[in-house]
C-alpha atoms as a PDB file:
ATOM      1  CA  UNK A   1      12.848 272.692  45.639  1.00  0.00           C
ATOM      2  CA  UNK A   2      12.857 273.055  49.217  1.00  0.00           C
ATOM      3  CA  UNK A   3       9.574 272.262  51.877  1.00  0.00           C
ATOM      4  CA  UNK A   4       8.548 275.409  53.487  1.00  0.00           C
ATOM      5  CA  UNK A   5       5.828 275.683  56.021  1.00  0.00           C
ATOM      6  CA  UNK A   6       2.839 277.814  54.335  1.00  0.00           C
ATOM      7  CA  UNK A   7       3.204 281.604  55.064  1.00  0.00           C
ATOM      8  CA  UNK A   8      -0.465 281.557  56.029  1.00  0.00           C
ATOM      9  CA  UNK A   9       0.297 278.963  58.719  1.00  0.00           C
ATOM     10  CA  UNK A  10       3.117 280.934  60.477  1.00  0.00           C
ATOM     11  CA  UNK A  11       1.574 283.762  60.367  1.00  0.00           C
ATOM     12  CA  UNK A  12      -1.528 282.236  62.450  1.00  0.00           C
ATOM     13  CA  UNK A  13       1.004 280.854  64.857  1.00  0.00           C
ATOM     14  CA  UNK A  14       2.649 284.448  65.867  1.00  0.00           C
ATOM     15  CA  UNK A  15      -0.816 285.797  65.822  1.00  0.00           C
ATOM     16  CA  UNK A  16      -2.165 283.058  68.538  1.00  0.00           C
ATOM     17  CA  UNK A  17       1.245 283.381  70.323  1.00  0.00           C
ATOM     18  CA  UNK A  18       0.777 287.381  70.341  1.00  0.00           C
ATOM     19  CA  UNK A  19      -2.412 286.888  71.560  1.00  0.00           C
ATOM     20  CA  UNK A  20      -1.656 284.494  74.144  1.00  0.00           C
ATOM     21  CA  UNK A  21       1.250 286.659  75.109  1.00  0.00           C
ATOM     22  CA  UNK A  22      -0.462 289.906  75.678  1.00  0.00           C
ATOM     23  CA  UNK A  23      -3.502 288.509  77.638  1.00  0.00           C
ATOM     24  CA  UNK A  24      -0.613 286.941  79.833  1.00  0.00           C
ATOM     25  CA  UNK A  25       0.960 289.830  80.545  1.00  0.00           C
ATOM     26  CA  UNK A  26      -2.271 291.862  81.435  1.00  0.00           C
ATOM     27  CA  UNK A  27      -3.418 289.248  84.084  1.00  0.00           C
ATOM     28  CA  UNK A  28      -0.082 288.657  85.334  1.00  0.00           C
ATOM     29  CA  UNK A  29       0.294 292.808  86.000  1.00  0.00           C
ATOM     30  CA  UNK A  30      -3.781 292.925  87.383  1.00  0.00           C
ATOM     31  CA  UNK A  31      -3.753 289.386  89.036  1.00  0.00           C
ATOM     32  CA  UNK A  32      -0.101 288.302  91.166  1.00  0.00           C
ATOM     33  CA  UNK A  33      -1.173 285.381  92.737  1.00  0.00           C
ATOM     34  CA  UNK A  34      -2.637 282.368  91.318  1.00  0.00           C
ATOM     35  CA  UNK A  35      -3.269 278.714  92.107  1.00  0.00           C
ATOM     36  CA  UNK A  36      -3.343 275.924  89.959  1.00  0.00           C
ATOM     37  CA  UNK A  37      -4.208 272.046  90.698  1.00  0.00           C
ATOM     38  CA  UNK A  38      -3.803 272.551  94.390  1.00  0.00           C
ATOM     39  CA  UNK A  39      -0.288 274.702  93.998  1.00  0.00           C
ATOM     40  CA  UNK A  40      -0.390 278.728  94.500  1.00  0.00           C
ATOM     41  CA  UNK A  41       2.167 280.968  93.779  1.00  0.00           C
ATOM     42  CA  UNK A  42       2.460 285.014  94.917  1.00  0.00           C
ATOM     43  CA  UNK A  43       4.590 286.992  92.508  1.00  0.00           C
ATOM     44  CA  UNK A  44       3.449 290.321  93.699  1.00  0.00           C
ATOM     45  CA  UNK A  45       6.917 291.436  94.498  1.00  0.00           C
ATOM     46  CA  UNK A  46       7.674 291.185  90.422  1.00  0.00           C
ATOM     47  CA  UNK A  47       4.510 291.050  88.945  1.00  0.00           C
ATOM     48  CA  UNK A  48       4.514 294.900  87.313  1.00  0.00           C
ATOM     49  CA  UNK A  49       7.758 293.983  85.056  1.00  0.00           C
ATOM     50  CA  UNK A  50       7.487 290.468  84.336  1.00  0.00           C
ATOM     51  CA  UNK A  51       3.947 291.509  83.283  1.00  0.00           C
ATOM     52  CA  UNK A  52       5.138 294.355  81.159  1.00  0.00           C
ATOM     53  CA  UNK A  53       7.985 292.466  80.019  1.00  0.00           C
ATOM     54  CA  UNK A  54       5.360 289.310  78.757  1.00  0.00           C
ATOM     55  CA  UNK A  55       2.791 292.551  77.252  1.00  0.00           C
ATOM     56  CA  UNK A  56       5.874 293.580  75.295  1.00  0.00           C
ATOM     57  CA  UNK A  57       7.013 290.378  73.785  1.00  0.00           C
ATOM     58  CA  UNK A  58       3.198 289.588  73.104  1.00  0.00           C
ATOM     59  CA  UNK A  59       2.729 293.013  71.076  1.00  0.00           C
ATOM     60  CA  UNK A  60       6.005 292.529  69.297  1.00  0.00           C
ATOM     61  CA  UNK A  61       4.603 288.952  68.082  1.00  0.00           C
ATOM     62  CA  UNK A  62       1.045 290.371  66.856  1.00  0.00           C
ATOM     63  CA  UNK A  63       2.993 293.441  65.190  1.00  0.00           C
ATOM     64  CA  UNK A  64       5.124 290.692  63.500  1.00  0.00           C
ATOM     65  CA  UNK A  65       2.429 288.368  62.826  1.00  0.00           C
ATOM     66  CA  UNK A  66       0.504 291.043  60.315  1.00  0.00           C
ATOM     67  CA  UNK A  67       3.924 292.332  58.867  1.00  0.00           C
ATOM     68  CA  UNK A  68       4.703 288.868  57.360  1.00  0.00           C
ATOM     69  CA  UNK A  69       1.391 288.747  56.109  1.00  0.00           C
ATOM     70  CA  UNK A  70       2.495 291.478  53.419  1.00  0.00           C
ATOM     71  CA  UNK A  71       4.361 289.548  51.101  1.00  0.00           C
ATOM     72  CA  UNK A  72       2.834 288.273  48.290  1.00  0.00           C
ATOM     73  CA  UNK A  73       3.957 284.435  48.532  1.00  0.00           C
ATOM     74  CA  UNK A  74       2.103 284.102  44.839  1.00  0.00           C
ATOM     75  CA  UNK A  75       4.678 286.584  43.299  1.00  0.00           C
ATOM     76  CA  UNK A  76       6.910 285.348  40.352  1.00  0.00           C
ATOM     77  CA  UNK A  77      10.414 286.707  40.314  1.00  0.00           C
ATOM     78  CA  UNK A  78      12.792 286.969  37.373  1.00  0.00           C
ATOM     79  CA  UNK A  79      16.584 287.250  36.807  1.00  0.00           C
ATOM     80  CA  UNK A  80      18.297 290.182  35.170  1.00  0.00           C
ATOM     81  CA  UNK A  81      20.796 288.534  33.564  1.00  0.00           C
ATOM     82  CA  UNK A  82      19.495 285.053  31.972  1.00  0.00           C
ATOM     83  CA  UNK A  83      15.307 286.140  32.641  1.00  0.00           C
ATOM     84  CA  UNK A  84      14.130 282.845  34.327  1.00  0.00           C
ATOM     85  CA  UNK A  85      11.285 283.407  35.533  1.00  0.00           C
ATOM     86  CA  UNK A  86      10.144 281.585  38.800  1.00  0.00           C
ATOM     87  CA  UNK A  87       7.329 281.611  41.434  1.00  0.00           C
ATOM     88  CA  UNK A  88       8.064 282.957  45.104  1.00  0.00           C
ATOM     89  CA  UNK A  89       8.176 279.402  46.500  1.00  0.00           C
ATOM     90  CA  UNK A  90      10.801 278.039  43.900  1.00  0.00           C
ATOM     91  CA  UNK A  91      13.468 280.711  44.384  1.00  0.00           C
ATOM     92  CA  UNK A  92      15.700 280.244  47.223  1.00  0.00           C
ATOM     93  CA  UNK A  93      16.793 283.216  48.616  1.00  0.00           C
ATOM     94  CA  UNK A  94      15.854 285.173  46.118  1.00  0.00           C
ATOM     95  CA  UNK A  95      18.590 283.899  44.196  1.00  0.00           C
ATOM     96  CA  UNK A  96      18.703 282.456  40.127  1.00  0.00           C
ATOM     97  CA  UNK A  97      18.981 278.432  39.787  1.00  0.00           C
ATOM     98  CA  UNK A  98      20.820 279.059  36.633  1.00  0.00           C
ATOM     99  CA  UNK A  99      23.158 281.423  37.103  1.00  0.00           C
ATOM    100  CA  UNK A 100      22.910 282.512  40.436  1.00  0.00           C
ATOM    101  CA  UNK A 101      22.189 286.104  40.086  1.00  0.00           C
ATOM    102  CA  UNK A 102      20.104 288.144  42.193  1.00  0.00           C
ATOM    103  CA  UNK A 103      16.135 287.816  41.521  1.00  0.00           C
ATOM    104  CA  UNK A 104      14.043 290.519  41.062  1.00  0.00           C
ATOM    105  CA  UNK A 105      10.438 290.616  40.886  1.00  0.00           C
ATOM    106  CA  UNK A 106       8.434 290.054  37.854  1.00  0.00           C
ATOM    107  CA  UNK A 107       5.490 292.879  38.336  1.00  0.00           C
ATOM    108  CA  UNK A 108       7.698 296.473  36.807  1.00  0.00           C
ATOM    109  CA  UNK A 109      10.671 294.074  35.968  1.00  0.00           C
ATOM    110  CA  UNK A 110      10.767 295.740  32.183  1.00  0.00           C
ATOM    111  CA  UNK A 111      10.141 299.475  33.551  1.00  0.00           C
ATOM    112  CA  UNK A 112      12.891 299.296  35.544  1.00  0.00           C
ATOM    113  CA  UNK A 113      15.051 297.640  32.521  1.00  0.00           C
ATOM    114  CA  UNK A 114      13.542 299.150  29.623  1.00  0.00           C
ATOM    115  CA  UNK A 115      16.585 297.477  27.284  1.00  0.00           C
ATOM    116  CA  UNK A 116      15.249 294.207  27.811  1.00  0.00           C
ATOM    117  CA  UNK A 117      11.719 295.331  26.764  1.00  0.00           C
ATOM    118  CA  UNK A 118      13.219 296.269  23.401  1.00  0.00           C
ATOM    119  CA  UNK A 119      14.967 292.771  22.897  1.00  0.00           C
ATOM    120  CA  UNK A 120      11.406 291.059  22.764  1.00  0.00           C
END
């Protein structure tokens, strides 16, 4: 079994980097100049696209951050052909320890194989 970090962990990470992001892009497009600890900068001559350009990769992070949140890290997959069945965190790329088929998930597994539902 392999570590992974917990989804709900990442997902709090992209969120706080979105947000981060975002507000840095809106200041730096409303406010060029700046001075910090004695040291002040003007970017007024750039400060429209690098601000836009920061607003953009902070809305693709928050858009990402609550897409990963879908998945249902407490799913349990099973294979077609030799039906282990495994939790989400156990099944490395979605791929069978035994036999190395593809996994599918458990929840309408014998719907959408109806032949194994008569073997039972």
């Amino acid at each position: 079994m392999q570590n992974r970090i917990p989804p709900k962990r990442v997902n709090k990470l992209i969120l706080a980097g979105g947000v981060v992001n975002t507000l840095g892009g809106l200041i730096t497009i409303v406010e060029p100049g700046a001075c910090w600890y004695g040291y002040c900068w003007d970017e007024s001559a750039y400060n429209v696209p690098l601000g836009i350009g920061i607003l953009l990769v902070g809305l693709f992070m928050l858009v990402m951050a609550f897409r990963k949140g879908r998945r249902d890290y407490k799913e349990t997959f099973i294979c077609p052909r030799c039906e282990t069945a495994l939790p989400y965190g156990e099944v490395a790329e979605e791929v069978c320890p035994e036999c190395g088929a593809a996994m599918e998930p458990l929840k309408g597994f014998y719907d959408r194989h109806p032949e194994r539902k008569e073997k039972r």
